[in-house]
N, C-alpha and C. Protein backbone atom coordinates (compact mmCIF):
# COMPACT_ATOMS: atom_id res chain seq x y z
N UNK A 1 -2.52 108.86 161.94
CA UNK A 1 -1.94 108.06 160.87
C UNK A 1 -0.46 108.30 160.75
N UNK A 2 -0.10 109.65 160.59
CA UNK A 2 1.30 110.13 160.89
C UNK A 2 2.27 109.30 161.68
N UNK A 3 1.35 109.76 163.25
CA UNK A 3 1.99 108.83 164.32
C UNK A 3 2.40 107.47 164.07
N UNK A 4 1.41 106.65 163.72
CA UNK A 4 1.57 105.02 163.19
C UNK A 4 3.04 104.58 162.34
N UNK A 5 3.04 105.91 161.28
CA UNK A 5 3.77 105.64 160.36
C UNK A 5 5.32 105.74 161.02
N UNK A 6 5.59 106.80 161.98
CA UNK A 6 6.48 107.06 162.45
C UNK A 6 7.00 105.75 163.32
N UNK A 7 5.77 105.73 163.96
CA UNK A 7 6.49 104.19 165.10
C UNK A 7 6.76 103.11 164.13
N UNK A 8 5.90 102.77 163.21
CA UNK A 8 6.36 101.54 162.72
C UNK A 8 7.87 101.52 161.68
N UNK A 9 8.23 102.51 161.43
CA UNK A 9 9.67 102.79 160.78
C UNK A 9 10.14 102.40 161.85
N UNK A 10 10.01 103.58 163.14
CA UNK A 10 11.05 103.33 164.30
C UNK A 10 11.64 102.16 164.71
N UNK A 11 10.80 101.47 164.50
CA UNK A 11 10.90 99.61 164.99
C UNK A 11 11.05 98.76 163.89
N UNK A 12 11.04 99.41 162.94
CA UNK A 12 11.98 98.86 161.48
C UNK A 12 13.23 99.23 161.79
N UNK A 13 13.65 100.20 161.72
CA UNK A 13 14.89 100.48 162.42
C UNK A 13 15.46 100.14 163.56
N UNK A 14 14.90 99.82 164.30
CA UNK A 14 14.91 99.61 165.87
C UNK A 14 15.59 97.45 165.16
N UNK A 15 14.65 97.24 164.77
CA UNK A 15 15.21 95.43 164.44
C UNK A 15 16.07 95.73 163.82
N UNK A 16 16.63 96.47 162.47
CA UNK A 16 17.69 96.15 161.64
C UNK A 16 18.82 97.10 162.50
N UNK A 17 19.06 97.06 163.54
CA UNK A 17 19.85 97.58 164.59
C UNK A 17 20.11 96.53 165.47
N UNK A 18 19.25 95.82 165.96
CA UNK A 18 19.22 94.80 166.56
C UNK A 18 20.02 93.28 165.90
N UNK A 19 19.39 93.43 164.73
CA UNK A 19 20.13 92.78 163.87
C UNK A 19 21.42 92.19 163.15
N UNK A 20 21.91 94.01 162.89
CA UNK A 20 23.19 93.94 162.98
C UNK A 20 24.22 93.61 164.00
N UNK A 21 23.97 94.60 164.91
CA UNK A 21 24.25 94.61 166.25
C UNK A 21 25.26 93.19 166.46
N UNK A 22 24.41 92.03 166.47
CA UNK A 22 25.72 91.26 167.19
C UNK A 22 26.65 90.65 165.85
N UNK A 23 26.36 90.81 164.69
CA UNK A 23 27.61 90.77 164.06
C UNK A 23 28.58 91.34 164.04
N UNK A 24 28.62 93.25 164.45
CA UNK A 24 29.44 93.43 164.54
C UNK A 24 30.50 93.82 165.71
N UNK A 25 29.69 93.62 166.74
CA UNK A 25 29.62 93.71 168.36
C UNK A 25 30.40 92.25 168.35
N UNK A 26 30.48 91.04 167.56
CA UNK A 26 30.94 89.94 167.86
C UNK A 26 32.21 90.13 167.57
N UNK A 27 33.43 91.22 167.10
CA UNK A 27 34.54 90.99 166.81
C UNK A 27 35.25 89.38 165.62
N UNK A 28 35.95 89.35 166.28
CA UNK A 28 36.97 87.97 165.68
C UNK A 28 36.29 86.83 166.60
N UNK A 29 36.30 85.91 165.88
CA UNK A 29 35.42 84.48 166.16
C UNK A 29 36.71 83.67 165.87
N UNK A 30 36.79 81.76 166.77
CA UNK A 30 37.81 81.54 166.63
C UNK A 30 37.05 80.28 165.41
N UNK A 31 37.56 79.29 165.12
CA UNK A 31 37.05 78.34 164.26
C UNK A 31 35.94 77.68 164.56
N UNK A 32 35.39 77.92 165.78
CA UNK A 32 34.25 77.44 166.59
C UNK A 32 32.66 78.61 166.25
N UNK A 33 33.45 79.81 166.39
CA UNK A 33 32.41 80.73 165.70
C UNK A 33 32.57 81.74 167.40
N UNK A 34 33.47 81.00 168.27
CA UNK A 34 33.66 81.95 169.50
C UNK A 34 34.41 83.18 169.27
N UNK A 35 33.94 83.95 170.36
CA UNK A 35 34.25 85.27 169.69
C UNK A 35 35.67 85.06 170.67
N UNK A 36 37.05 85.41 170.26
CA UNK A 36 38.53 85.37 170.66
C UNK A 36 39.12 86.90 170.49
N UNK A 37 40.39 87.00 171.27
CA UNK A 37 40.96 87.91 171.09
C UNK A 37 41.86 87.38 170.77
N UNK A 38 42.17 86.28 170.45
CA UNK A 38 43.62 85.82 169.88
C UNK A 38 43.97 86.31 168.31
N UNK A 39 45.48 86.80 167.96
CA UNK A 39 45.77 87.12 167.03
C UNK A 39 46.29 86.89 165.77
N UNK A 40 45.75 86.45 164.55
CA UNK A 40 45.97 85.46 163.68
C UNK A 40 47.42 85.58 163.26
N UNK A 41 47.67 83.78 162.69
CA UNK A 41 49.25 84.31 162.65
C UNK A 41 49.52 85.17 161.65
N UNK A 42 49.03 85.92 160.68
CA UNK A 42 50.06 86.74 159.81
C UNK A 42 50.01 88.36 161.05
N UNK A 43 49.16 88.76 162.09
CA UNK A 43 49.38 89.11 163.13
C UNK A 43 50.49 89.04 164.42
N UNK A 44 50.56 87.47 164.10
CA UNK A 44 52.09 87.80 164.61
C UNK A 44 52.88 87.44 164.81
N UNK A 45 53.43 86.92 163.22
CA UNK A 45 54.30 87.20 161.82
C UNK A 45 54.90 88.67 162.42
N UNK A 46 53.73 89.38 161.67
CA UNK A 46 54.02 91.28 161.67
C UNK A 46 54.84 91.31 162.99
N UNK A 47 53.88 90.61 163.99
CA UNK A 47 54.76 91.64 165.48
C UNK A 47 56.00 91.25 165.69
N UNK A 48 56.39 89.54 165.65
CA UNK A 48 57.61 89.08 165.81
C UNK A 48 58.46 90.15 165.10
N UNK A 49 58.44 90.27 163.85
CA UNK A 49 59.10 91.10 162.62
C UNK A 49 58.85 92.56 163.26
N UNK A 50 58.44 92.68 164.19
CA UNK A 50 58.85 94.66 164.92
C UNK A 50 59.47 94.59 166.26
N UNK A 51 59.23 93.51 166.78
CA UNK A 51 59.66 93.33 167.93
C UNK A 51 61.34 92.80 167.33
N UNK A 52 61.65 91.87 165.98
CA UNK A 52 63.00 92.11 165.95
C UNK A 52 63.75 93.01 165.62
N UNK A 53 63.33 94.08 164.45
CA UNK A 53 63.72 95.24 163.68
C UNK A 53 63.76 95.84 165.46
N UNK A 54 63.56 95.86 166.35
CA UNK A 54 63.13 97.06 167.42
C UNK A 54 64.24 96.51 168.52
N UNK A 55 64.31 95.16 168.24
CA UNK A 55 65.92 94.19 169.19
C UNK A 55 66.84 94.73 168.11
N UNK A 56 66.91 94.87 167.23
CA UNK A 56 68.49 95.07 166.14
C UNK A 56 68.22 96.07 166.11
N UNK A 57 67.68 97.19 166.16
CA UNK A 57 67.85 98.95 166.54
C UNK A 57 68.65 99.10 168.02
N UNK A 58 67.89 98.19 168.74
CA UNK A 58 68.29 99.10 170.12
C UNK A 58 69.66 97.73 170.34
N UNK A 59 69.85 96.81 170.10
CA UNK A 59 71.74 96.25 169.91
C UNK A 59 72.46 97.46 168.94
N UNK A 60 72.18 97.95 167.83
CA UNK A 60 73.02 98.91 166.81
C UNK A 60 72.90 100.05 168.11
N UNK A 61 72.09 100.63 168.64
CA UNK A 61 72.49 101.54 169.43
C UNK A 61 73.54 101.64 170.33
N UNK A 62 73.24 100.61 171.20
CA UNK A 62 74.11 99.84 172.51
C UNK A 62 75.46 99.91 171.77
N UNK A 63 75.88 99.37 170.48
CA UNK A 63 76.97 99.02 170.04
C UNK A 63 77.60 100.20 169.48
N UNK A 64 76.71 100.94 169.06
CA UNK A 64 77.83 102.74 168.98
C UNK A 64 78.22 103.13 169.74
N UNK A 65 76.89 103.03 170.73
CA UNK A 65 77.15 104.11 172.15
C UNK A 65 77.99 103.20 172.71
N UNK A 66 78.45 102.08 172.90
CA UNK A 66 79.56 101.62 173.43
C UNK A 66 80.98 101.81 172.55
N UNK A 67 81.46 101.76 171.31
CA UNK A 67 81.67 102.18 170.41
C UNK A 67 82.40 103.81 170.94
N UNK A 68 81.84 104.35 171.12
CA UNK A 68 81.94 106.17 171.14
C UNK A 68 82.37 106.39 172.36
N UNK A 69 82.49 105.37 173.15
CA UNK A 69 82.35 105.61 175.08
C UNK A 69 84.13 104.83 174.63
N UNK A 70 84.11 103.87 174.22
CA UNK A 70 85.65 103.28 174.15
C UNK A 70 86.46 104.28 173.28
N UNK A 71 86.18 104.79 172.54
CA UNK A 71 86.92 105.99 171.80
C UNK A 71 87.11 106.75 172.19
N UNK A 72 86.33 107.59 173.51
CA UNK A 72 86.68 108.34 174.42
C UNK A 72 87.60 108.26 175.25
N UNK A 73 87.16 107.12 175.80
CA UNK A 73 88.36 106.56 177.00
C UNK A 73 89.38 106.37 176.14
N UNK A 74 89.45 106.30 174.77
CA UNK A 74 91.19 106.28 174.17
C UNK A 74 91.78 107.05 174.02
N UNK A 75 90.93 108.30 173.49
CA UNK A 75 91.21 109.68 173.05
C UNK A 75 91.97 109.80 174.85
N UNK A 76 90.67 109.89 176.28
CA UNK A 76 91.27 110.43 176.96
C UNK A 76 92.20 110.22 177.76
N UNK A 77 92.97 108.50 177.17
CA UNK A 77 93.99 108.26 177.99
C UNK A 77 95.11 108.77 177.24
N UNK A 78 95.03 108.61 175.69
CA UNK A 78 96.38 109.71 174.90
C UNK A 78 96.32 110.78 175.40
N UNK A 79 95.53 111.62 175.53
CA UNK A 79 95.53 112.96 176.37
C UNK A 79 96.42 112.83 177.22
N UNK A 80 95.85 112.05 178.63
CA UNK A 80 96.36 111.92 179.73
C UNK A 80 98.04 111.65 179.55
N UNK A 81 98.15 110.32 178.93
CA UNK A 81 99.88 110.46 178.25
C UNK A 81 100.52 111.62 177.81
N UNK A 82 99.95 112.08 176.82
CA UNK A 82 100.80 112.98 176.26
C UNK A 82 101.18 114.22 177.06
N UNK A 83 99.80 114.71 178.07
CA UNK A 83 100.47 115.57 179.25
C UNK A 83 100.81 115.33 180.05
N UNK A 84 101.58 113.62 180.58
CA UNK A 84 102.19 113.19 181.74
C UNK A 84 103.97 113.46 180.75
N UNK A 85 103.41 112.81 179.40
CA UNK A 85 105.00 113.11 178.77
C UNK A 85 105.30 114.38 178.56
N UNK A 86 104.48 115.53 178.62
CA UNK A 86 104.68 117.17 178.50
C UNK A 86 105.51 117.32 179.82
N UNK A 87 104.99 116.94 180.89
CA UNK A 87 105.83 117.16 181.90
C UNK A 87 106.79 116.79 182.41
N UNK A 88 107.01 115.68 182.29
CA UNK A 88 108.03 114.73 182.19
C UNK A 88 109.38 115.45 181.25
N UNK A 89 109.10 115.83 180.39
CA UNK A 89 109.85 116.70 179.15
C UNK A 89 110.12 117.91 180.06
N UNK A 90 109.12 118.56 180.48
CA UNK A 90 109.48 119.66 180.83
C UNK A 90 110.26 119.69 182.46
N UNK A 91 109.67 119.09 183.21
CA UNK A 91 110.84 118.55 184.40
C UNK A 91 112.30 118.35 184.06
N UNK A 92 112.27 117.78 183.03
CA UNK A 92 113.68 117.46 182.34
C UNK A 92 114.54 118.29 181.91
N UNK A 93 113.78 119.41 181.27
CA UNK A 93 114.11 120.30 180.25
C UNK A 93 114.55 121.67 181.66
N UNK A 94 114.09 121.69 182.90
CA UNK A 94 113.93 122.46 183.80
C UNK A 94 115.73 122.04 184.20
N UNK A 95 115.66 121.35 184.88
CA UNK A 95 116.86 120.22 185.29
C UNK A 95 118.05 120.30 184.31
N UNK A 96 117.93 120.26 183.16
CA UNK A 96 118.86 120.16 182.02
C UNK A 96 119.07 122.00 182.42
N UNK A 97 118.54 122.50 182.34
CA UNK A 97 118.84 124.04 182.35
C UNK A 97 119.48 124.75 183.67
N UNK A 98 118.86 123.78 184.54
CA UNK A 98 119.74 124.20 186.35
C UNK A 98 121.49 123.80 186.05
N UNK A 99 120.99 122.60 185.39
CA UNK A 99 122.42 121.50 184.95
C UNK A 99 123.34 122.42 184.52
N UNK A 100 122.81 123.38 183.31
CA UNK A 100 123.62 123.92 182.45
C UNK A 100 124.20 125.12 183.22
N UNK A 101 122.92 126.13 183.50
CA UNK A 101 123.79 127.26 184.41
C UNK A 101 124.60 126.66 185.69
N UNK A 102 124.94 125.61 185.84
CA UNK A 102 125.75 125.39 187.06
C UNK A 102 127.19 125.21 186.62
N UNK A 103 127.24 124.28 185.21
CA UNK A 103 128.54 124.20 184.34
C UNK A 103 128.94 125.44 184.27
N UNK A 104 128.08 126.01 183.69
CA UNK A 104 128.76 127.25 182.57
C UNK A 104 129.02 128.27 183.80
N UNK A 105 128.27 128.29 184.99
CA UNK A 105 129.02 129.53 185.95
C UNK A 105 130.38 129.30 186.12
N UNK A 106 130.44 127.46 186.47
CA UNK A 106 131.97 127.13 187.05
C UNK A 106 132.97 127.21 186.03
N UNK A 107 132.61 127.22 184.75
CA UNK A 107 133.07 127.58 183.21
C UNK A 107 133.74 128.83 183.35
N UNK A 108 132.94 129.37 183.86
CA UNK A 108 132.68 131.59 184.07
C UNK A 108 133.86 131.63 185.22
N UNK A 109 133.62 130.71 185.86
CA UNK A 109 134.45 131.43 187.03
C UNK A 109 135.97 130.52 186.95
N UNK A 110 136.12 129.40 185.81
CA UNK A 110 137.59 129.03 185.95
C UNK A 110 138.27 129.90 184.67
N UNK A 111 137.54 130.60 183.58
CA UNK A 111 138.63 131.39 182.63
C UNK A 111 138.64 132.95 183.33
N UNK A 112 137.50 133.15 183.64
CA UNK A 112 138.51 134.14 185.07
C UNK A 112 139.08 134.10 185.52
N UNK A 113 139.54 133.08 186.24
CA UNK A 113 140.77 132.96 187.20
C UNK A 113 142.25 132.53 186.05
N UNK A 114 142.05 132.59 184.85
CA UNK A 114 143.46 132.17 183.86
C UNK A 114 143.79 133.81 184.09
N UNK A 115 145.16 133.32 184.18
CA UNK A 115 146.01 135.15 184.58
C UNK A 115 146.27 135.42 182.75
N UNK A 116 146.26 136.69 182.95
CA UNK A 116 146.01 137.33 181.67
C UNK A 116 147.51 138.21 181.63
N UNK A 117 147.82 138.26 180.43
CA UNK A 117 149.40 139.25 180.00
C UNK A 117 148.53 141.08 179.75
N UNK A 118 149.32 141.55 179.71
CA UNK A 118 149.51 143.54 179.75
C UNK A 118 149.29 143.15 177.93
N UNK A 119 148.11 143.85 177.73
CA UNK A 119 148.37 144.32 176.33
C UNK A 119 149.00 145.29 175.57
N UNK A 120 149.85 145.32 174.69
CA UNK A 120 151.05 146.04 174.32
C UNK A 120 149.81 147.25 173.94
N UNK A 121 150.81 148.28 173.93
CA UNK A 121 149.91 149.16 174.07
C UNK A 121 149.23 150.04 172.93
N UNK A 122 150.04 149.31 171.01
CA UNK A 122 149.19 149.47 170.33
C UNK A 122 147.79 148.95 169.88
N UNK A 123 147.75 147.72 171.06
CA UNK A 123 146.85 146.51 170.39
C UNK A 123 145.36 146.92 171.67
N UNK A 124 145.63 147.27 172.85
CA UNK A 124 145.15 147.70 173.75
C UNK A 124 143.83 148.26 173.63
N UNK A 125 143.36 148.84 172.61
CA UNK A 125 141.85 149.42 172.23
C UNK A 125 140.88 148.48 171.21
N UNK A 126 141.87 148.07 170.53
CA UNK A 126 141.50 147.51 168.81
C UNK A 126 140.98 146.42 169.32
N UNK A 127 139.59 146.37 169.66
CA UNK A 127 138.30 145.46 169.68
C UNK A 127 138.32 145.14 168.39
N UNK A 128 137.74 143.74 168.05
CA UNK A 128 136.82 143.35 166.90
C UNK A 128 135.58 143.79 166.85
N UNK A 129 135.57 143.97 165.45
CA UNK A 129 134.57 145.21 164.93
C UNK A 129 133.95 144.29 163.50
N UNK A 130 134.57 144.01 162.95
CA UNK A 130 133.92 143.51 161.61
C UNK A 130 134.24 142.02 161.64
N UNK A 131 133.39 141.00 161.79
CA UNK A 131 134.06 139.69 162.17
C UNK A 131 134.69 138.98 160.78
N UNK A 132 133.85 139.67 160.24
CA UNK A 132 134.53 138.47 158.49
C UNK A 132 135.69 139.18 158.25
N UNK A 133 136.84 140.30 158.66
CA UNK A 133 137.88 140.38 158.74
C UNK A 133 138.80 139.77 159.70
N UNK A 134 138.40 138.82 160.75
CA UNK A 134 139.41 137.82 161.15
C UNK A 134 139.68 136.22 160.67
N UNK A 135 138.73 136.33 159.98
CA UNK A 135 138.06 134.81 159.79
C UNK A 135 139.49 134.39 158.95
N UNK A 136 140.30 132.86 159.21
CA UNK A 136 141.47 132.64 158.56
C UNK A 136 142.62 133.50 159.10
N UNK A 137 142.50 134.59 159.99
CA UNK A 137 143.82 135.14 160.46
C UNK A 137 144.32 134.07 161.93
N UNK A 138 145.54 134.42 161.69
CA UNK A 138 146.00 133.36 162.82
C UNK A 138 146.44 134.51 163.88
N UNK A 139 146.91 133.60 164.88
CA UNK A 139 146.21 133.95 165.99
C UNK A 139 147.89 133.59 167.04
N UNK A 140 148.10 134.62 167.51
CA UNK A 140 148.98 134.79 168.69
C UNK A 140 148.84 135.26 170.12
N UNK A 141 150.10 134.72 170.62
CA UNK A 141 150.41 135.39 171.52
C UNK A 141 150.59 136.45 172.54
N UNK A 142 150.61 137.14 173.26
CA UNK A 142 151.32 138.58 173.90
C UNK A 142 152.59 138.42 173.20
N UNK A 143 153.27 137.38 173.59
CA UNK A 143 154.98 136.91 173.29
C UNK A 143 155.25 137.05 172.09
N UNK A 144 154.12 136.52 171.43
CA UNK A 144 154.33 137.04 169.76
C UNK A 144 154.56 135.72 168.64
N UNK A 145 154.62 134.72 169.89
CA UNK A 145 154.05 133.13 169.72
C UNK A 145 152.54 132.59 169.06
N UNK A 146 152.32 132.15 167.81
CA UNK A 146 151.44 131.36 166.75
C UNK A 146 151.09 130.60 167.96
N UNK A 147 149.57 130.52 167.83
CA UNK A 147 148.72 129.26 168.75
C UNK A 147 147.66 128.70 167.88
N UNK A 148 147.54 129.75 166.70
CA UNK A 148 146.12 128.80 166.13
C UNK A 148 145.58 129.87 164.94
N UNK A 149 144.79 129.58 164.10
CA UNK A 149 143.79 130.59 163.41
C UNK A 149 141.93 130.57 163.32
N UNK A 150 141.90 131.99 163.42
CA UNK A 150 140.68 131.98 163.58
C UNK A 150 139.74 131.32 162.49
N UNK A 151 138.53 130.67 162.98
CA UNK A 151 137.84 129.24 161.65
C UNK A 151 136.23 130.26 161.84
N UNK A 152 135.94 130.57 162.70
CA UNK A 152 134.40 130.75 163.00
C UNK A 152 134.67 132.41 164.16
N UNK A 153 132.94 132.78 164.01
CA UNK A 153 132.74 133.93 164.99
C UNK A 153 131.28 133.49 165.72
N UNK A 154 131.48 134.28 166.77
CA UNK A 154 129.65 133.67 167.53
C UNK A 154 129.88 135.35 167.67
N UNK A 155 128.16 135.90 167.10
CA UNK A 155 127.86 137.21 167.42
C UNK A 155 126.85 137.04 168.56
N UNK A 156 126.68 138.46 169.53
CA UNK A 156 125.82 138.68 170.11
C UNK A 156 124.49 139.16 169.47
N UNK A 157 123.53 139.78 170.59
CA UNK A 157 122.58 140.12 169.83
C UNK A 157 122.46 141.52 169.11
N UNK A 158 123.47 141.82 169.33
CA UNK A 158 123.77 143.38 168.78
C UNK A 158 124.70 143.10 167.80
N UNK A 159 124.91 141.80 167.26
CA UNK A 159 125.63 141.33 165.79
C UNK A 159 127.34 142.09 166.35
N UNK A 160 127.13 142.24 167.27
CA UNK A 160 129.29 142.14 167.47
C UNK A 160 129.94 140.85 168.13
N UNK A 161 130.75 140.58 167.44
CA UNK A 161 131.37 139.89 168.03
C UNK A 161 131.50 139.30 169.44
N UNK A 162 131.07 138.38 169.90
CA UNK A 162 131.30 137.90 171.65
C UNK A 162 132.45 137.05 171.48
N UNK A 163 133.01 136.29 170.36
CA UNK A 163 133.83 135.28 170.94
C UNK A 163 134.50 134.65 169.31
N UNK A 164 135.78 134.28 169.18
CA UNK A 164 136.31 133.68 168.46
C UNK A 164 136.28 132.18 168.33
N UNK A 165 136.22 131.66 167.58
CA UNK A 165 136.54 129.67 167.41
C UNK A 165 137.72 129.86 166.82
N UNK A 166 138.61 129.11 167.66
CA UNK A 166 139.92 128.77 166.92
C UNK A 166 140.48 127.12 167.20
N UNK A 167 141.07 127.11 165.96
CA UNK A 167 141.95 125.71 165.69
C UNK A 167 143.16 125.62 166.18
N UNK A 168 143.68 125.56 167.25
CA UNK A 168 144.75 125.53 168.22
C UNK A 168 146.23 124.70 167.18
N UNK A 169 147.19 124.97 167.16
CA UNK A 169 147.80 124.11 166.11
C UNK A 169 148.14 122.68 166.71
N UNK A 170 147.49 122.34 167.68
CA UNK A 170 147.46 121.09 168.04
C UNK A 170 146.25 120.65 167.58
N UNK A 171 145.58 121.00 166.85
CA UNK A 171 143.98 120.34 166.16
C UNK A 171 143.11 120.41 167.11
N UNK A 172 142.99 121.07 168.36
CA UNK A 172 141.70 121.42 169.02
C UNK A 172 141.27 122.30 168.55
N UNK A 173 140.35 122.50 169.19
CA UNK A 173 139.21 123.90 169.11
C UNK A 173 138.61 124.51 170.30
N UNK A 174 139.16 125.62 170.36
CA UNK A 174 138.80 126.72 171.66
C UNK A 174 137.92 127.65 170.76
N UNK A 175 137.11 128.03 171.89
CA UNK A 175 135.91 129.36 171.72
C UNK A 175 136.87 130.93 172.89
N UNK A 176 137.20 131.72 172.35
CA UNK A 176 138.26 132.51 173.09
C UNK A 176 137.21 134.23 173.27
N UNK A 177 136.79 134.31 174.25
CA UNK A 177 135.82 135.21 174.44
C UNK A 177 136.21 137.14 173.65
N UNK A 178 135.51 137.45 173.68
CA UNK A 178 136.22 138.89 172.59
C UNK A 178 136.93 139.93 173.68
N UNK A 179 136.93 139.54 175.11
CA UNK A 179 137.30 140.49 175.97
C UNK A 179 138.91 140.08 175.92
N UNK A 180 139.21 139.06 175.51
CA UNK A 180 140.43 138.28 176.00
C UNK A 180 140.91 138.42 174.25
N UNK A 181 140.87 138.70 173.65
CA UNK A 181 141.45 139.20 172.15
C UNK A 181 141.72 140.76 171.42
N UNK A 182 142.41 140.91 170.47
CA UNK A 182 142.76 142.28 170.00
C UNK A 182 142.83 141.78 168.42
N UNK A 183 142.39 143.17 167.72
CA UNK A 183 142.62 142.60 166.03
C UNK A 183 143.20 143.98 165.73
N UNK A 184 144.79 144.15 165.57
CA UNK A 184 145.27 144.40 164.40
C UNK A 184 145.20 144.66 163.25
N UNK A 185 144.59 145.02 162.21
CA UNK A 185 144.28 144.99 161.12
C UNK A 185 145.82 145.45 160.42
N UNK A 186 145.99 146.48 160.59
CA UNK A 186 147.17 146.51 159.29
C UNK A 186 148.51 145.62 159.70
N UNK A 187 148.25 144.88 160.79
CA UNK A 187 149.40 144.28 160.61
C UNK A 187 148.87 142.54 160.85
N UNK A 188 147.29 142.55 160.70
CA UNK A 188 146.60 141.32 160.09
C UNK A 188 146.79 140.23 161.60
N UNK A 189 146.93 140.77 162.88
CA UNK A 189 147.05 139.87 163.81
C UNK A 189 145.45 139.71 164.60
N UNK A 190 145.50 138.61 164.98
CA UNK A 190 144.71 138.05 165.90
C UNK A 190 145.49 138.23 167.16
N UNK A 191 145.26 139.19 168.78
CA UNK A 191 146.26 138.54 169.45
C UNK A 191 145.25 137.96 170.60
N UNK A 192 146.01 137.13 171.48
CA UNK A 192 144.80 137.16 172.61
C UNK A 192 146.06 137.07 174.03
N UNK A 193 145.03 137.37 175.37
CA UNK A 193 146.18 137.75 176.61
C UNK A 193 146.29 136.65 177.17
N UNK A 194 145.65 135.61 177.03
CA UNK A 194 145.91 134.02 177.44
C UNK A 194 147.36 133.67 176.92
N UNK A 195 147.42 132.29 178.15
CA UNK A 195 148.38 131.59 177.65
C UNK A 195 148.47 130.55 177.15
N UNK A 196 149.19 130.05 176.38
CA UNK A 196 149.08 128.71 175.65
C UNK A 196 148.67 127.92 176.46
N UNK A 197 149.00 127.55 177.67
CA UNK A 197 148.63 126.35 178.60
C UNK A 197 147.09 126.63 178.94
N UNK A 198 146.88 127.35 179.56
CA UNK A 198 145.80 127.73 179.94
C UNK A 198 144.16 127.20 178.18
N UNK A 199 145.03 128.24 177.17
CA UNK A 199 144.40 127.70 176.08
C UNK A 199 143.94 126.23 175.41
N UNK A 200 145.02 125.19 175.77
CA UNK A 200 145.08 123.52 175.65
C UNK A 200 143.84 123.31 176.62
N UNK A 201 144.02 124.00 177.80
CA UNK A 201 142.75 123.33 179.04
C UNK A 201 141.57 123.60 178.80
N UNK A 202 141.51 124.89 178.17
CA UNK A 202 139.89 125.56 177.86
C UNK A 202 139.51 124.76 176.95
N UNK A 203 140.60 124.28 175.63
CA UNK A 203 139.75 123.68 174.63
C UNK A 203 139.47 122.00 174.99
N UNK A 204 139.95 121.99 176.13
CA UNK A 204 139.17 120.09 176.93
C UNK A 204 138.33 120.21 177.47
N UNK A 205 137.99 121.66 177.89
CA UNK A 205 136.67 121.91 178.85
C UNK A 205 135.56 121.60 177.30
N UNK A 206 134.81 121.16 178.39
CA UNK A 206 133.15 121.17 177.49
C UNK A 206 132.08 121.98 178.84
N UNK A 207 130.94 122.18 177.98
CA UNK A 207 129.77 122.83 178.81
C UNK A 207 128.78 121.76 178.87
């Protein structure tokens, strides 16, 4: 009796399995009642609408990353400029400096060759020593001849004196080196061992 009871459930179950079965085994049906895989339109509505959000993501990408790639290449052509103009500057700056020590030797080597007078022989030691005590003293001769007064001093790096600026009384301006001068103090002279002529030429020279 058991047995009976068991099979005949089984096959109660067994039909309402059967039953169901192709309703839901049938999926999507089209208006015919055929079963389709086609996808209704609010299906794809949706997809159009991801497939564009997913075209305007990957254009916004493209357009940075192109974006960031042209900003580079700008950045790295100012680069590139600015260290073609570093060198360019500095080639220049090299050249300007050969330029200069070539003047200033031939500078060096024409007030060397100006013949120099015997310094009298109280004036003979008396280097400049304190420069803001010549500043406004005028300025002679060996002979004992006015040429100019001292306006300015250029110190070395040991703060002494290298060189006088003077106002020639013809309204130039000579730079008169401290080897080629004597200062007097109590009797307030500037002298130097140059000669006037020689002095007119130095102050037309430029460096």
């Amino acid at each position: 009796m058991k047995l009976n009871l068991l099979a005949a459930a089984s096959g109660l179950a067994l039909s309402a399995f059967l039953v169901a079965a192709p309703a839901n085994g049938q999926g999507r049906v089209d208006a015919n009642g055929n079963p389709t895989n086609e996808s209704t339109p609010a299906e794809k509505a949706e997809t159009a609408a991801i497939n564009n959000q997913v075209q305007q993501n990957n254009a916004a990408a493209d357009a940075q990353a192109q974006a960031q790639q042209q900003q580079y290449q700008n950045q790295l052509q100012q680069n590139q400029a600015a260290q073609q103009s570093y060198q360019n500057a500095k080639a220049n700056y090299a050249n300007e400096i050969a330029n200069y020590d070539a003047i200033r030797e031939r500078y060096a080597r024409e007030r060397a060759a100006y013949v120099r007078g015997v310094w009298p022989a109280r004036y003979a030691r008396l280097m400049i020593v304190n420069a803001e005590t010549v500043i406004g003293e005028r300025v002679q001769l060996i002979t004992g001849a006015r040429v100019g007064t001292v306006i300015d001093v250029d110190l070395n790096a040991s703060q002494r004196v290298s060189a006088l600026l003077v106002r020639l009384d013809n309204d130039k301006l000579v730079w008169i080196d401290s080897g080629d001068v004597r200062y007097h103090r109590a009797d307030g002279v500037v002298m130097t061992s140059l000669d006037r002529r020689d002095l007119y030429h130095m102050a037309d020279q430029r460096l």
